[in-house]
C-alpha atoms as a PDB file:
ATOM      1  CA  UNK A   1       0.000   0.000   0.000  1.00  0.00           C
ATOM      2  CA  UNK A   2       2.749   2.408   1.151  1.00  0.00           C
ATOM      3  CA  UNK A   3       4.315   1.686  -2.224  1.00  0.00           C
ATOM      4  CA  UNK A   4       1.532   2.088  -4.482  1.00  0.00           C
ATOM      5  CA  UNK A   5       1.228   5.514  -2.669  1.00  0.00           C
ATOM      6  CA  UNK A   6       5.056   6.568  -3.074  1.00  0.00           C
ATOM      7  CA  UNK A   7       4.238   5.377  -7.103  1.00  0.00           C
ATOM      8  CA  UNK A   8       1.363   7.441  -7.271  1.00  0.00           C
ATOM      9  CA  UNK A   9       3.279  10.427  -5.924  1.00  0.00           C
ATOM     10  CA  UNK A  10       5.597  10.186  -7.869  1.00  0.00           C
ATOM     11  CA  UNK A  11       3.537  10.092 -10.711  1.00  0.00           C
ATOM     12  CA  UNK A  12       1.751  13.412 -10.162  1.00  0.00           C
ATOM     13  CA  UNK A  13       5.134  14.553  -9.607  1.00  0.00           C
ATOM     14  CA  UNK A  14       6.335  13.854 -13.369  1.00  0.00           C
ATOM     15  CA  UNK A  15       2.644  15.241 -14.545  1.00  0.00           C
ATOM     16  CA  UNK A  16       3.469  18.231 -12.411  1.00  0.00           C
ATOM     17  CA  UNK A  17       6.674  18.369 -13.858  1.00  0.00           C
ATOM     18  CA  UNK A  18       6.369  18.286 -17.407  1.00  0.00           C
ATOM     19  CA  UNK A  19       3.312  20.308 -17.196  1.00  0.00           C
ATOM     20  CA  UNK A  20       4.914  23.346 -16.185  1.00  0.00           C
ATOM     21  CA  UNK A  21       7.753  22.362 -18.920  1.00  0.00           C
ATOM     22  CA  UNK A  22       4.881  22.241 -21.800  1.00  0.00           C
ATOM     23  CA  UNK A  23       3.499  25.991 -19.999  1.00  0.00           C
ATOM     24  CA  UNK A  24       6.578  27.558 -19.767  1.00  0.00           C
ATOM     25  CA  UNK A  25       7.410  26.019 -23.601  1.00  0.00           C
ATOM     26  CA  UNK A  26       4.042  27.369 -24.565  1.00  0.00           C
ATOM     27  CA  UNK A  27       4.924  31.158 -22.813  1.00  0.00           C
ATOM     28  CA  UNK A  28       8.076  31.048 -24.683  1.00  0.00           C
ATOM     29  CA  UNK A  29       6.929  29.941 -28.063  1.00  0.00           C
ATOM     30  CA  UNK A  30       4.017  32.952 -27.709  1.00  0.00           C
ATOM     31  CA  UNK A  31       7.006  35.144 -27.226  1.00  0.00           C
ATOM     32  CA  UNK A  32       8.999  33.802 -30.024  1.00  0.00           C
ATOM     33  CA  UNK A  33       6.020  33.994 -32.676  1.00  0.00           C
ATOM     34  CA  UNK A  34       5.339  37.625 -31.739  1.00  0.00           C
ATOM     35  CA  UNK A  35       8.252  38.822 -31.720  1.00  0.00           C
ATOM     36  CA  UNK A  36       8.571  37.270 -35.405  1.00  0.00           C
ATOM     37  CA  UNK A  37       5.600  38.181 -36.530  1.00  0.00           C
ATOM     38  CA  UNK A  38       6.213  41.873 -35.496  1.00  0.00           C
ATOM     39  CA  UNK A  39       9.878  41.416 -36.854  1.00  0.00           C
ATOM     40  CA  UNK A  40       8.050  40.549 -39.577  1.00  0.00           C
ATOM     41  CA  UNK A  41       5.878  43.408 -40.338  1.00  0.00           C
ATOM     42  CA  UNK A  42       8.569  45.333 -39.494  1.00  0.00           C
ATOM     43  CA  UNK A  43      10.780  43.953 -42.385  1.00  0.00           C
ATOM     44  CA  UNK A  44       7.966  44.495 -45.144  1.00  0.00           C
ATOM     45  CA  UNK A  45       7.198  48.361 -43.971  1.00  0.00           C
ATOM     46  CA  UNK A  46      11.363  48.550 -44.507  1.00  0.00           C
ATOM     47  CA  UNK A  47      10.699  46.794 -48.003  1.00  0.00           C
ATOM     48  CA  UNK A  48       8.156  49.145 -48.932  1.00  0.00           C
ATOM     49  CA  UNK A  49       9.869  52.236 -47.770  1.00  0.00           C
ATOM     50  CA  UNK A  50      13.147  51.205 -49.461  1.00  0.00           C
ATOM     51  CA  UNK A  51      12.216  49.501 -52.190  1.00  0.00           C
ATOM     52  CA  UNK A  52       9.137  50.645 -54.158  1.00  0.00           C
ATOM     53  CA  UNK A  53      10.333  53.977 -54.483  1.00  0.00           C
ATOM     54  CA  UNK A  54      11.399  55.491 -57.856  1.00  0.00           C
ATOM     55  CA  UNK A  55      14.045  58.396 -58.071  1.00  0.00           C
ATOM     56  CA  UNK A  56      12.407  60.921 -60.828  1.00  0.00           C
ATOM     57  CA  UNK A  57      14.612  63.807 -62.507  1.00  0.00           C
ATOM     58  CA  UNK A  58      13.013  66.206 -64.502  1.00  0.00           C
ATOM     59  CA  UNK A  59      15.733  67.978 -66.553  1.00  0.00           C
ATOM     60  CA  UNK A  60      16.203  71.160 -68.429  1.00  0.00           C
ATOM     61  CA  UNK A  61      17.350  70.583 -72.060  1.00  0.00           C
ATOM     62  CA  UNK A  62      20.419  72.832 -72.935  1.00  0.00           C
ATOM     63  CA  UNK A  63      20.441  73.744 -76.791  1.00  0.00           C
ATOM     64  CA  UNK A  64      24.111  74.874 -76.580  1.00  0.00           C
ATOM     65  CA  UNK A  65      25.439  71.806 -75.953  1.00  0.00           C
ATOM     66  CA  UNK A  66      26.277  68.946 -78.158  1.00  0.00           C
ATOM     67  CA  UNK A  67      24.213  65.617 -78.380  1.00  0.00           C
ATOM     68  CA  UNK A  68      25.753  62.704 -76.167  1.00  0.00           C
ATOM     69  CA  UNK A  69      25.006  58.907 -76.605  1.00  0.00           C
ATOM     70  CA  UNK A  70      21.982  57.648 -74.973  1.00  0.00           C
ATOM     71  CA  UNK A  71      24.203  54.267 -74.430  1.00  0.00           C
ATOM     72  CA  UNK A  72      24.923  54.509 -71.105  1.00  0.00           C
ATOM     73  CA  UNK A  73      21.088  55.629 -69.556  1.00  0.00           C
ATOM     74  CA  UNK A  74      18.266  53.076 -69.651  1.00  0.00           C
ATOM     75  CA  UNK A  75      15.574  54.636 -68.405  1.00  0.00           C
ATOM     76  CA  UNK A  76      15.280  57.853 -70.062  1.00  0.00           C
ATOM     77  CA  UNK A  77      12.415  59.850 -71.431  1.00  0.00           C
ATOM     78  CA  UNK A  78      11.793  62.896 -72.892  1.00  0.00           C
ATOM     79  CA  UNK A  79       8.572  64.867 -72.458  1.00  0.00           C
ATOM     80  CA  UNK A  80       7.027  66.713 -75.833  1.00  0.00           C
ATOM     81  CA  UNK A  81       4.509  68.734 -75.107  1.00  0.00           C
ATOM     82  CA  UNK A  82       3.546  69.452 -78.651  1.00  0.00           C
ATOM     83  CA  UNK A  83       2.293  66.167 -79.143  1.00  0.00           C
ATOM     84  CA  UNK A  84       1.885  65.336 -75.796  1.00  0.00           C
ATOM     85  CA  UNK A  85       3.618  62.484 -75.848  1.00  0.00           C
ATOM     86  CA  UNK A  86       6.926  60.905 -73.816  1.00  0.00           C
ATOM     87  CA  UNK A  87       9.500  58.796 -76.295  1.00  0.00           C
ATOM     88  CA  UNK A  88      11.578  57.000 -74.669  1.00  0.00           C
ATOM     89  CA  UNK A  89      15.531  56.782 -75.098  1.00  0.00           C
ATOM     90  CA  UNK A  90      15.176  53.410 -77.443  1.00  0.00           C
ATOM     91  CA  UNK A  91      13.385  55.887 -79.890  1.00  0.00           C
ATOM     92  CA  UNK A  92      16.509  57.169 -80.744  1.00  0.00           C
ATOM     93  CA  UNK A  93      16.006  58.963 -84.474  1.00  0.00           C
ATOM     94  CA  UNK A  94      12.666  60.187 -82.983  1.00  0.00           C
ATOM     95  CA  UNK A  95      14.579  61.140 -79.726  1.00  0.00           C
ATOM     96  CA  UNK A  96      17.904  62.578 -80.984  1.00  0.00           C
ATOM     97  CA  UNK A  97      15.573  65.468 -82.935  1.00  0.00           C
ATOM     98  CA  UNK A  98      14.827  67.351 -79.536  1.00  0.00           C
ATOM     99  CA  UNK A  99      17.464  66.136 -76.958  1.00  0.00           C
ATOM    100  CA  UNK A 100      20.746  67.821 -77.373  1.00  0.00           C
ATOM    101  CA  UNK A 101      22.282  67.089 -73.747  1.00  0.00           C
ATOM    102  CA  UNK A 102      22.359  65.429 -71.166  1.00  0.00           C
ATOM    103  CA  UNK A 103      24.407  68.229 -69.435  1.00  0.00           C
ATOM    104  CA  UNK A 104      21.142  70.448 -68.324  1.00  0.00           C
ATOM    105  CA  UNK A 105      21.261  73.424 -66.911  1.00  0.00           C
ATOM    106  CA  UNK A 106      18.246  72.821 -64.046  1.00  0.00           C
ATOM    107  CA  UNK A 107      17.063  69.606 -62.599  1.00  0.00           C
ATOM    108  CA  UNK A 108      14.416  69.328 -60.417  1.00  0.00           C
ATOM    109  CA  UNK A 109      14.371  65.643 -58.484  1.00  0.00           C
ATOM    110  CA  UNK A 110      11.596  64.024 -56.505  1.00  0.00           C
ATOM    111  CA  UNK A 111      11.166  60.864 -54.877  1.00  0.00           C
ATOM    112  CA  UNK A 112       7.809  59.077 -55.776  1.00  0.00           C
ATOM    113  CA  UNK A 113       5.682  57.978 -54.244  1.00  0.00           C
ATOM    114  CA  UNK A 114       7.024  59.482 -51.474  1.00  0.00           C
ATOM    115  CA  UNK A 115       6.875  63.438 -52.187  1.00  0.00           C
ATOM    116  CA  UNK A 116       3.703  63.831 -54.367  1.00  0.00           C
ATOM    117  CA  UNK A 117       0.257  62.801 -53.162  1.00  0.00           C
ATOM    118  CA  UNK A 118      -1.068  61.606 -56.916  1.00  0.00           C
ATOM    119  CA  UNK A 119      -0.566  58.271 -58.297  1.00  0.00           C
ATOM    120  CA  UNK A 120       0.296  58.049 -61.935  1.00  0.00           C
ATOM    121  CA  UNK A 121       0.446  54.335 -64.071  1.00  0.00           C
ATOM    122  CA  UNK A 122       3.718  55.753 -66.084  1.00  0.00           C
ATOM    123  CA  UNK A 123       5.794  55.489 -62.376  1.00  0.00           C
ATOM    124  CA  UNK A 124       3.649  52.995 -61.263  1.00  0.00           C
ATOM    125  CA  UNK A 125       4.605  50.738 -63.863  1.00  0.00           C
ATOM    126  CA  UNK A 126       8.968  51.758 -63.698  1.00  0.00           C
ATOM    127  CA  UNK A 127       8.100  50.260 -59.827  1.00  0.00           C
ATOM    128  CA  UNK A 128       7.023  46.914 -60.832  1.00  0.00           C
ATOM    129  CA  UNK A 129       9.880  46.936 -63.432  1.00  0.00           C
ATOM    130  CA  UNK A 130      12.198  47.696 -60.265  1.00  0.00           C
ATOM    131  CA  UNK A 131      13.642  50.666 -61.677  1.00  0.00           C
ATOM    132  CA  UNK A 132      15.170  52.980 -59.402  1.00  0.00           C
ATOM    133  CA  UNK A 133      15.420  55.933 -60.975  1.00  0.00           C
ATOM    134  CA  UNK A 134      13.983  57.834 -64.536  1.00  0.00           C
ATOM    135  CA  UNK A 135      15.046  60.745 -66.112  1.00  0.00           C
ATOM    136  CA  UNK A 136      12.592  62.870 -68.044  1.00  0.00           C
ATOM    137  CA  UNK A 137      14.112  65.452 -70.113  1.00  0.00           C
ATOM    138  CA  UNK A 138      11.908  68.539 -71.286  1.00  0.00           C
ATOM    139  CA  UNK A 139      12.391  71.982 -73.658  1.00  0.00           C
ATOM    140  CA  UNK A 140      13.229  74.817 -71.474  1.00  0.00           C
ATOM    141  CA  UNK A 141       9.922  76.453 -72.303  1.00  0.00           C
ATOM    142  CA  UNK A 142       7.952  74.176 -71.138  1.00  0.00           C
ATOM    143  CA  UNK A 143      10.017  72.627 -68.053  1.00  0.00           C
ATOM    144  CA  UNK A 144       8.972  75.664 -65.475  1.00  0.00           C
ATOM    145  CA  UNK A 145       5.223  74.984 -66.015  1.00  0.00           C
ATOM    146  CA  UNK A 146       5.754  71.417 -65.442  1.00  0.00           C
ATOM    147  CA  UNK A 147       8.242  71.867 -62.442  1.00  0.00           C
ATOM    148  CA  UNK A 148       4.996  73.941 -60.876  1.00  0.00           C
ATOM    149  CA  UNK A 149       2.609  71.323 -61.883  1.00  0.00           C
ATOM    150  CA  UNK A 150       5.038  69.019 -59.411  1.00  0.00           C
ATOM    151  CA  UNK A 151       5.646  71.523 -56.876  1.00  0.00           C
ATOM    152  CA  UNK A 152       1.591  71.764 -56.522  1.00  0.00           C
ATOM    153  CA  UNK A 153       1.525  68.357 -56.233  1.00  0.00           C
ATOM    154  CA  UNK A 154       4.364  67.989 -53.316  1.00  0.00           C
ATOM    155  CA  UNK A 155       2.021  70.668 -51.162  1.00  0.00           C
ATOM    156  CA  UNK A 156      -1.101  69.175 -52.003  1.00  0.00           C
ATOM    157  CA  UNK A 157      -2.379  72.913 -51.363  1.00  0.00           C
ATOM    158  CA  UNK A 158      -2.867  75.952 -53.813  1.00  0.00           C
ATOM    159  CA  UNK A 159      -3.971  79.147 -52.189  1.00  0.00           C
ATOM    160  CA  UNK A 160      -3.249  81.599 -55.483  1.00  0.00           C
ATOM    161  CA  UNK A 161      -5.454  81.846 -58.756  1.00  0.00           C
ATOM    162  CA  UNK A 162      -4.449  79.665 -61.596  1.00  0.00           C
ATOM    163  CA  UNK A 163      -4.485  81.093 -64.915  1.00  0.00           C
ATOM    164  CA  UNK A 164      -6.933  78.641 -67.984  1.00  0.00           C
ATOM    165  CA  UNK A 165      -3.516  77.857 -69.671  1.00  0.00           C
ATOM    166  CA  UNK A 166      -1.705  76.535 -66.539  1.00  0.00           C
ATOM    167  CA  UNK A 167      -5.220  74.792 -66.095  1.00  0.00           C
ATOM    168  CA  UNK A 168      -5.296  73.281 -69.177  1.00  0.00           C
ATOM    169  CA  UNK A 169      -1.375  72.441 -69.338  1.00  0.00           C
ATOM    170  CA  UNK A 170      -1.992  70.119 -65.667  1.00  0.00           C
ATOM    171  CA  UNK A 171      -5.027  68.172 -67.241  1.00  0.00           C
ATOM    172  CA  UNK A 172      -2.681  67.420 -70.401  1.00  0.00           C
ATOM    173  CA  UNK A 173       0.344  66.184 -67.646  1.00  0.00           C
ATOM    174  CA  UNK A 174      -2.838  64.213 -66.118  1.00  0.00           C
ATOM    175  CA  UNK A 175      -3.657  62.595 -69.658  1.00  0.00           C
ATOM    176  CA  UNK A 176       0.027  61.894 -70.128  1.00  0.00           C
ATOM    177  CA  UNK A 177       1.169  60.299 -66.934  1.00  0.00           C
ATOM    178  CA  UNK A 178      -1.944  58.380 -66.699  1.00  0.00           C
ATOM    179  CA  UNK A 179      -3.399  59.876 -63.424  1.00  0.00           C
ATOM    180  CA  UNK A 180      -4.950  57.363 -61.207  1.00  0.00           C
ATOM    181  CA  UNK A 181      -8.432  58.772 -60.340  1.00  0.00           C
ATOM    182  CA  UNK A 182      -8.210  57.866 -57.029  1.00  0.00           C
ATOM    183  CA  UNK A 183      -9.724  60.078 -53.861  1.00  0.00           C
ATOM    184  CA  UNK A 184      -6.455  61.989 -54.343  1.00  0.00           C
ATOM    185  CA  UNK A 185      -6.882  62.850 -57.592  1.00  0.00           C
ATOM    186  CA  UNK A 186     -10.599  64.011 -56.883  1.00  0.00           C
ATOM    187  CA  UNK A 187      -9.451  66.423 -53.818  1.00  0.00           C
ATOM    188  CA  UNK A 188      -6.628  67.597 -56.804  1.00  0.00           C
ATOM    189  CA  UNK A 189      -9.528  68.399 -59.478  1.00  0.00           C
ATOM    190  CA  UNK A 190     -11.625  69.939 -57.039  1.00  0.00           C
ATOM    191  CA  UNK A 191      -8.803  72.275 -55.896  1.00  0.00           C
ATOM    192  CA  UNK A 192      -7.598  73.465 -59.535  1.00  0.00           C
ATOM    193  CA  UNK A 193     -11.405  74.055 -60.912  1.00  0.00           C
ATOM    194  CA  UNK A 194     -11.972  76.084 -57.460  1.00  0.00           C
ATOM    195  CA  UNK A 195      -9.144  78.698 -58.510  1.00  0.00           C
ATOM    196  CA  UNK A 196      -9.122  78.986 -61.413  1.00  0.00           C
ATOM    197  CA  UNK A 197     -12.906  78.665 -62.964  1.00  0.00           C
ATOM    198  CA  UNK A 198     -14.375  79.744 -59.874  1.00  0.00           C
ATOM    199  CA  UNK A 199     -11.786  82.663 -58.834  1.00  0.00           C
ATOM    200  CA  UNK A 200     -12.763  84.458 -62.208  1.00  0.00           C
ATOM    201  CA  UNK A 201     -15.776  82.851 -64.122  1.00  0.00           C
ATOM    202  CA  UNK A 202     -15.691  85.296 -66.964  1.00  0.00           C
ATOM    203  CA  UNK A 203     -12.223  85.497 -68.035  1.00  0.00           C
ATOM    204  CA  UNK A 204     -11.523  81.942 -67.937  1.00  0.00           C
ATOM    205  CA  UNK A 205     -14.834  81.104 -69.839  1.00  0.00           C
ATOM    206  CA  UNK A 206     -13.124  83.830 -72.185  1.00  0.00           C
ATOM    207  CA  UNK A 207      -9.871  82.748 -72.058  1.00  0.00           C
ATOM    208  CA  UNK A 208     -10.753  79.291 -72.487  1.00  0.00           C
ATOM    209  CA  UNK A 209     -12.860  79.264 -75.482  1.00  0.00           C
ATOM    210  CA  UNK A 210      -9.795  79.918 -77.903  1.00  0.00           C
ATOM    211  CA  UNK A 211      -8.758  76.215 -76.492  1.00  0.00           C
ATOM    212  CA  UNK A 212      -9.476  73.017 -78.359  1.00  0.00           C
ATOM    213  CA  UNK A 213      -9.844  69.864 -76.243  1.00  0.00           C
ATOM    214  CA  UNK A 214      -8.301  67.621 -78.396  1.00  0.00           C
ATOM    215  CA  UNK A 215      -8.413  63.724 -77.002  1.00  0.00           C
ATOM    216  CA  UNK A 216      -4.951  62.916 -78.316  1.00  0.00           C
ATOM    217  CA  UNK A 217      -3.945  65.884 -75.205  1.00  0.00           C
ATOM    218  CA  UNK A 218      -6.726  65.564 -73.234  1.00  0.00           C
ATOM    219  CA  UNK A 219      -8.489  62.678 -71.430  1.00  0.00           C
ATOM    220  CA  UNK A 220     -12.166  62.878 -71.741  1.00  0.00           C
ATOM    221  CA  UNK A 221     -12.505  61.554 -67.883  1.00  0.00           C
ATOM    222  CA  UNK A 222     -10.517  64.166 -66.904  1.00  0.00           C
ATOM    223  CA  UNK A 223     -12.845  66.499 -68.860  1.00  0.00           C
ATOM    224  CA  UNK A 224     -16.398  64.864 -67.322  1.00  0.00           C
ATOM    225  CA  UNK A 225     -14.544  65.436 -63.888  1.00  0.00           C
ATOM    226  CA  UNK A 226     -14.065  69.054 -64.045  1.00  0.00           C
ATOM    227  CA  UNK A 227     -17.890  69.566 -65.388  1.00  0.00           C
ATOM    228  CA  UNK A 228     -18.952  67.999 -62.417  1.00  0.00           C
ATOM    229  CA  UNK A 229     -16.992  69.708 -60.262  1.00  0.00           C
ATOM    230  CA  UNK A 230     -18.354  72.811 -62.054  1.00  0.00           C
ATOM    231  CA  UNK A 231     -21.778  71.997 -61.808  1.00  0.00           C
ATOM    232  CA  UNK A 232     -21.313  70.978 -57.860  1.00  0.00           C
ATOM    233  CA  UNK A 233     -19.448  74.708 -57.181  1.00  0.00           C
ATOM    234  CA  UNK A 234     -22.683  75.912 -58.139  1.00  0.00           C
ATOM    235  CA  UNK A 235     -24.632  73.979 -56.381  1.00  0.00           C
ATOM    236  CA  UNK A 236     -27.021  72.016 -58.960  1.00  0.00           C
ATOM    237  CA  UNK A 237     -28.926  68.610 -57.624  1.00  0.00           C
ATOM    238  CA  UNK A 238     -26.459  65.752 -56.213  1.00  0.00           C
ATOM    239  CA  UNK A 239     -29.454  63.623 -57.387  1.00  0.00           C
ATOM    240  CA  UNK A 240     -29.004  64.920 -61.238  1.00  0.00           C
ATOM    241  CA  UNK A 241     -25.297  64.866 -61.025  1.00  0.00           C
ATOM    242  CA  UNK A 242     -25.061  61.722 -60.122  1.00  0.00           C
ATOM    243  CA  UNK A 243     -27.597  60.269 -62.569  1.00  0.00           C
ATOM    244  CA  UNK A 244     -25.755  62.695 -65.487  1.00  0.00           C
ATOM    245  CA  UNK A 245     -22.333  61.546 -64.600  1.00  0.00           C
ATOM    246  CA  UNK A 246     -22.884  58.409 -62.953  1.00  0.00           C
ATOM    247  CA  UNK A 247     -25.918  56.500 -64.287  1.00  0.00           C
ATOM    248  CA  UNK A 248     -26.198  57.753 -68.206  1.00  0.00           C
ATOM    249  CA  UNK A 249     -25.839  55.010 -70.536  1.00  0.00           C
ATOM    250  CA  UNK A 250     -26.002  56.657 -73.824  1.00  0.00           C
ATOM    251  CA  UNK A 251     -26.869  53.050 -75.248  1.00  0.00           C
END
């Protein structure tokens, strides 16, 4: 009897025994997988950060200096505003005909997505090719309107009037970069119809008229969004909005 007792002790002894070895493995294992899962989340956040982020140049062309071989860039573009358009280095013949240096005088970099609050398909599509950086090379008339157009964009605020032919010059860089019309993008067309249409009705609907909204420069979306933000300024049905520029089939 005494012995089956000592056995039996003994036994609850090892039960006791290993279970606190299985709850302290348990507490330990809980601390492992959290700390790996937070190491984890940690590591993609880095990724993202590091990773999917595109180094963008806009540069100045120089028409004093001398060509130079396209060779050693991959990734380069050149922005032509007259046909709206961005040819790429690999068109060279097309190419060679406006760039004449890669020695510019200006340069304005950003870092997207990073510094601007739009989202546009062009860079969008250099991150999933896992380029790091693109250089976009414009004339020197045209590269201070742009450089605003990006400055606007890094504030995500506008507090001064904007004249119809900076208007109309943004929707084209819209139309060329692809835009995504995101919530962003909304807040963004809002913003530029407010001052500039609604600043000074008159002269822009004067100014305006001598423009031609041709779709090979203009993106009829982009259009349809700045009527509507037009016809909400002034305060028209949400009801007949929405069924005008939301519901119409025209088939």
């Amino acid at each position: 009897m005494y012995k089956m007792n000592t056995i039996d002790t003994e036994n609850k002894r090892i039960r006791f025994s290993v279970g606190c070895a299985l709850e302290c493995s348990m507490y330990y294992l809980n601390i492992f997988m959290v700390s790996y899962i937070r190491f984890s989340v940690f590591a993609i956040l880095f990724s993202k950060i590091h990773i999917c982020r595109l180094n963008v140049k806009i540069l100045e062309i120089d028409e004093n200096k001398e060509f130079s071989s396209l060779q050693d860039y991959q990734d380069v573009h050149f922005l032509c505003m007259k046909t709206c358009t961005l040819l790429h280095s690999t068109q060279e013949n097309c190419f060679k005909r406006y760039l004449t240096s890669y020695n510019s005088t200006n340069m304005f970099q950003f870092s997207y997505p990073n510094d601007i609050f739009l989202e546009f398909e062009f860079f969008n599509e250099k991150l999933i090719e896992k380029k790091e950086e693109v250089s976009i090379y414009i004339e020197k008339t045209d590269y201070r309107m742009f450089i605003c157009f990006l400055k606007l964009l890094e504030t995500n605020e506008c507090t001064m009037k904007i004249e119809p032919v900076v208007f109309f010059e943004f929707l084209k860089y819209c139309n060329i970069f692809r835009v995504n019309r995101n919530n962003q993008y909304k807040i963004f067309i809002k913003s530029l119809v407010f001052h500039s249409i609604m600043f000074n009705e008159d002269y822009f609907a004067r100014i305006s008229a001598i423009f031609c909204l041709c779709h090979r420069e203009y993106n009829n979306l982009h259009v349809r969004d700045v009527i509507e933000c037009f016809f909400k300024f002034y305060l028209l049905s949400k009801k007949f909005i929405y069924e005008l520029f939301h519901k119409y089939n025209p088939m």
